[in-house]
Protein backbone atom coordinates (compact mmCIF):
# COMPACT_ATOMS: atom_id res chain seq x y z
CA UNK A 1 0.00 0.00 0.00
CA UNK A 2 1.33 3.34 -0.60
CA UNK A 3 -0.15 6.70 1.04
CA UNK A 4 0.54 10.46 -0.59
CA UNK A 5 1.43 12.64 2.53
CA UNK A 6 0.20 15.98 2.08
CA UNK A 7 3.96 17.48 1.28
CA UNK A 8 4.18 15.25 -1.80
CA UNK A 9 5.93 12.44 -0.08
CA UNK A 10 4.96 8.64 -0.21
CA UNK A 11 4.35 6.28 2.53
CA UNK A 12 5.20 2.18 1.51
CA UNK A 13 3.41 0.29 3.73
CA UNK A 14 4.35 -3.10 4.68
CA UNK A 15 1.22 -4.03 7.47
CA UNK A 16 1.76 -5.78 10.32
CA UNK A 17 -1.52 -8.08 10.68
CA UNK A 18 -1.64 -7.33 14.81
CA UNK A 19 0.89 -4.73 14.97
CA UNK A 20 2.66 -4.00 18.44
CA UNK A 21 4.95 -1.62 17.13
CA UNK A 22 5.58 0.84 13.60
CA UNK A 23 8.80 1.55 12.18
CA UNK A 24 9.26 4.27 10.02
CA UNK A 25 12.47 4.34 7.90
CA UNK A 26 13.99 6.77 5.25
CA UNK A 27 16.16 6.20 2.25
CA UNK A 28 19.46 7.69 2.02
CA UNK A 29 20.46 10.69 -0.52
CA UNK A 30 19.91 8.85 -4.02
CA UNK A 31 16.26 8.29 -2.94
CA UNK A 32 16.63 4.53 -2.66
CA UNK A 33 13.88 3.01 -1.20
CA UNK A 34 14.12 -1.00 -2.41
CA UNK A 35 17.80 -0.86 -0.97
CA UNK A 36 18.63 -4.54 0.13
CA UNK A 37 18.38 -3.66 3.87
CA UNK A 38 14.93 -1.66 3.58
CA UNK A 39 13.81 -4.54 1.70
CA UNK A 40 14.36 -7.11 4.07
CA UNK A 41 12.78 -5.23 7.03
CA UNK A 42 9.43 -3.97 4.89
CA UNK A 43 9.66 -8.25 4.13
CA UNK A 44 10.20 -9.45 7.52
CA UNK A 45 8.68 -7.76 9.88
CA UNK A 46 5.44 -7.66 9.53
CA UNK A 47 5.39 -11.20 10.19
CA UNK A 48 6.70 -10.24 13.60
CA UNK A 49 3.96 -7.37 14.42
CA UNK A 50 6.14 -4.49 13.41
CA UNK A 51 4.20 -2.25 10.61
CA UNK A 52 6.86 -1.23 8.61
CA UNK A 53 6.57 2.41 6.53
CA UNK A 54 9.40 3.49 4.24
CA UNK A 55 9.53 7.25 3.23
CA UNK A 56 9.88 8.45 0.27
CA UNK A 57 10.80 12.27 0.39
CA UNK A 58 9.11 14.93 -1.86
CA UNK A 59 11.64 15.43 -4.11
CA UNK A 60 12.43 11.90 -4.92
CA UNK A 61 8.95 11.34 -6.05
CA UNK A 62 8.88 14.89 -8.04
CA UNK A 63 11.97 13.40 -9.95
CA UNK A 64 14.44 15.45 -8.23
CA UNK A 65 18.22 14.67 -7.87
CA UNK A 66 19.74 13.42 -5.19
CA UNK A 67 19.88 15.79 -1.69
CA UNK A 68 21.57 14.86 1.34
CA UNK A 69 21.63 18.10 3.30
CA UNK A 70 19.40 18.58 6.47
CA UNK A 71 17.45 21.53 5.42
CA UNK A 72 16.56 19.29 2.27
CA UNK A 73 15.47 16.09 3.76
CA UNK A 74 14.40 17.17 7.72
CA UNK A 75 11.16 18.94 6.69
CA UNK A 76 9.47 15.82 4.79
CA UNK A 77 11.22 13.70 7.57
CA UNK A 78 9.10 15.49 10.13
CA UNK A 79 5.77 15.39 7.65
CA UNK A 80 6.31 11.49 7.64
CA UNK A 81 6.64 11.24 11.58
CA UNK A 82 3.76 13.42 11.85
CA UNK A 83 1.54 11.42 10.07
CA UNK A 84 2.66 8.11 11.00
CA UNK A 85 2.15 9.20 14.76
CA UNK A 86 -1.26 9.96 14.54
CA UNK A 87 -1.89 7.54 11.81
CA UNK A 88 -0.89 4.32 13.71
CA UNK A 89 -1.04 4.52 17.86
CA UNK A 90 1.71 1.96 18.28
CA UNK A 91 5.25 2.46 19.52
CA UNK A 92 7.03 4.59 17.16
CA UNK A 93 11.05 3.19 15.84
CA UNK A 94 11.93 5.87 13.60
CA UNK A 95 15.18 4.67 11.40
CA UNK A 96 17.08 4.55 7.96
CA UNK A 97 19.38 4.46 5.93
CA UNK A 98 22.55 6.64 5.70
CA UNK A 99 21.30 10.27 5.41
CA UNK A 100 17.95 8.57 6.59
CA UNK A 101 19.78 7.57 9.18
CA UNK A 102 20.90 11.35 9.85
CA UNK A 103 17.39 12.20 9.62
CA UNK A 104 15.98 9.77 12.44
CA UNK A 105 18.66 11.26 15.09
CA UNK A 106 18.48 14.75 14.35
CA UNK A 107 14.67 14.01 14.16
CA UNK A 108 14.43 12.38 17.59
CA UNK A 109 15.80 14.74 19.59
CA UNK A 110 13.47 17.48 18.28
CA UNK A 111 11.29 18.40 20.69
CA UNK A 112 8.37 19.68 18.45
CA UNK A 113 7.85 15.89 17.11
CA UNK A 114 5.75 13.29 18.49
CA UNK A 115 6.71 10.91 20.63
CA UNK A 116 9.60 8.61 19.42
CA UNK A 117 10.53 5.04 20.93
CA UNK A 118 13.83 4.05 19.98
CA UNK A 119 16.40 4.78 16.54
CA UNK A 120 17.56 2.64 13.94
CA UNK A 121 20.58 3.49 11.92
CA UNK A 122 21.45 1.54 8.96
CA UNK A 123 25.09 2.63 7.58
CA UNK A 124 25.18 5.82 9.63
CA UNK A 125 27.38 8.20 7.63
CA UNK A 126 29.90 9.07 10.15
CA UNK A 127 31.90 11.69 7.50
CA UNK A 128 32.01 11.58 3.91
CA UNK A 129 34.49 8.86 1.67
CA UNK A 130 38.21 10.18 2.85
CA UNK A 131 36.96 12.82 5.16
CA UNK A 132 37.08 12.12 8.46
CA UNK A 133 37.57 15.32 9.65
CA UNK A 134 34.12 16.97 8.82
CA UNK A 135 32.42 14.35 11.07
CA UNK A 136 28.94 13.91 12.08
CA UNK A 137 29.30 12.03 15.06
CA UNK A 138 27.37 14.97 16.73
CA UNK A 139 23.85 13.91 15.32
CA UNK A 140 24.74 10.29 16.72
CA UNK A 141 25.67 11.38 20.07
CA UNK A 142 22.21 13.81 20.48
CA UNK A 143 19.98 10.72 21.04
CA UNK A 144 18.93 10.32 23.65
CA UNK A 145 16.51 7.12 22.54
CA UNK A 146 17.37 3.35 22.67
CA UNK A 147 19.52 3.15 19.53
CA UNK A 148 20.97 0.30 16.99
CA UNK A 149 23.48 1.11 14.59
CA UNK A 150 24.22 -1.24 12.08
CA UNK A 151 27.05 -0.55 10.17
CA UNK A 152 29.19 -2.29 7.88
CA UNK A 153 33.11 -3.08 8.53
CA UNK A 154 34.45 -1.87 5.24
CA UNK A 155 32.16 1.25 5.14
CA UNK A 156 33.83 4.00 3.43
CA UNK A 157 31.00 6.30 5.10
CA UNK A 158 32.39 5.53 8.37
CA UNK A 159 33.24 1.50 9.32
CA UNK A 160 31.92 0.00 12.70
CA UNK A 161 35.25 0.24 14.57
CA UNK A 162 35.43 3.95 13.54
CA UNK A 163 31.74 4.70 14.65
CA UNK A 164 32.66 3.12 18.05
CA UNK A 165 35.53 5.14 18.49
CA UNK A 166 34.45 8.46 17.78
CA UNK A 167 31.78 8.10 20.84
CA UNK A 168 32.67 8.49 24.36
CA UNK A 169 34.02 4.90 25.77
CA UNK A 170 30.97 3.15 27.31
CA UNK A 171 28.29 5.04 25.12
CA UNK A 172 27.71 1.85 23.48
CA UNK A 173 26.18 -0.57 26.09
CA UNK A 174 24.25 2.25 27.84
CA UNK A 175 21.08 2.61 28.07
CA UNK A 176 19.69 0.69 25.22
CA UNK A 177 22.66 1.86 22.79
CA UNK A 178 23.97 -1.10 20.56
CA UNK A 179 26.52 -1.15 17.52
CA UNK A 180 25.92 -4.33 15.08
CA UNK A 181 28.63 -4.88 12.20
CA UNK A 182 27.99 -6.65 9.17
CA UNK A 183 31.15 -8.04 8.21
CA UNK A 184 33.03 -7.82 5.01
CA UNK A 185 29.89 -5.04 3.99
CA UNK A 186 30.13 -1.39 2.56
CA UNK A 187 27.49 1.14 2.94
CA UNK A 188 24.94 -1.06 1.56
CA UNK A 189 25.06 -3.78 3.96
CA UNK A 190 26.19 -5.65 1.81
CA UNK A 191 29.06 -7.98 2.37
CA UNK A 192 31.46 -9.38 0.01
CA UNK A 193 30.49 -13.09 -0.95
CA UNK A 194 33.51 -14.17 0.40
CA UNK A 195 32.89 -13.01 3.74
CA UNK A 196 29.14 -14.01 4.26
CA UNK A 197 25.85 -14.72 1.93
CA UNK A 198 23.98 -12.08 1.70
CA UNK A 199 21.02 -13.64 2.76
CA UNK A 200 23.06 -14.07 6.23
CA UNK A 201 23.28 -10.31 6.19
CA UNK A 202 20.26 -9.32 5.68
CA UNK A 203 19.02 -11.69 8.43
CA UNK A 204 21.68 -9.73 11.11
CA UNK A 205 19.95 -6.74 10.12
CA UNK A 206 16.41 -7.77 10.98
CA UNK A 207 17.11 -9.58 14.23
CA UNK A 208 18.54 -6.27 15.33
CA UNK A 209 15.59 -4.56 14.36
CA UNK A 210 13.75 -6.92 16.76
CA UNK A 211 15.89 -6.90 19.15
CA UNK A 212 15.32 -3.39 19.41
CA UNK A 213 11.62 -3.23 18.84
CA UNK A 214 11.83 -6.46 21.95
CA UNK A 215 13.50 -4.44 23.98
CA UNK A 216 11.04 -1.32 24.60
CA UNK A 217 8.47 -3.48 26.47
């Protein structure tokens, strides 16, 4: 099912049959929503009770280019959250992937949303490819929500072992904050054959997702 939002947007709606919980998830700056990790959530979960919702921003669906930067992407962000809130009265797991990603933690520590459960960050983009100076660890550090990143070890974005240590010792393992790598993968979660099937990937990334979605209660 998809849903126009009233911005121009687009709701996909993968329906949980007895949902317990909604997870709303944005693509990252090409517009990508049938990414392989989006996929296999919007698949998944629903089976598990989780309502699953990706966003597609306004000017993906106008045809636009690609946009990554926040004053681009926050303001149909905060449409989708919006309506999802008072669409579906479930516990509310906002997520996504890369600048989605950016978008769910800059997003759930604004106080003039509705009320957010927990984050999910696929492939967080710590700092752009050979740039690790113009970091955005900042964004990652400002939630204050049960998070899971899931990031992969070769990321060029940012790999897991650099995302861990450009947070404070500890933060990870605190109050509900957990770090997941997906070995051998880039940004798109998805690992070199080599390393692990993809299949086996994909299946890391929704058990997080649950584990997450388990652990609010």
């Amino acid at each position: 099912m998809i849903v126009d939002l009233s911005d121009g947007g687009r709701l996909h709606v993968s329906a949980a049959e007895t949902p317990r919980a909604v997870l709303l998830l944005g693509h990252g700056a090409s517009g990508k929503i049938d990414g392989a990790d989006l996929v296999a959530l919007a698949t998944a979960l629903p089976a598990e009770g989780v309502t699953v919702l990706r966003h597609e921003q306004p000017w993906k669906v106008a045809g636009g280019p690609m946009r990554a930067r926040p004053e681009q992407l926050d303001p149909g962000w905060e449409t989708a959250v919006r309506h999802v809130a008072e669409a579906y009265p479930y516990p509310l797991v906002v997520g996504g992937h890369s600048a989605g990603a950016r978008c769910a933690c800059r997003g759930s520590a604004n106080p003039a949303l509705p009320v957010q459960a927990a984050v999910l960050a696929l492939s967080f983009p710590l700092h752009p490819p050979g740039r690790p100076e113009k970091t955005r660890v900042a964004e990652l550090a400002g939630v204050t929500l049960p998070v899971t990143v899931v990031q992969g070890e070769r990321d060029t974005f940012g790999g897991a072992d650099e995302v861990r240590a450009a947070l404070p010792e500890g933060w990870f393992g605190a109050l509900g904050r957990t770090l997941v790598m997906v070995p051998g993968a880039g940004h798109d979660l998805v690992p070199l054959k080599k390393v692990m099937p993809r299949a086996d990937a994909m299946a890391m990334i929704v058990a997080a997702a649950l584990r997450l979605v388990d652990g609010l209660g």
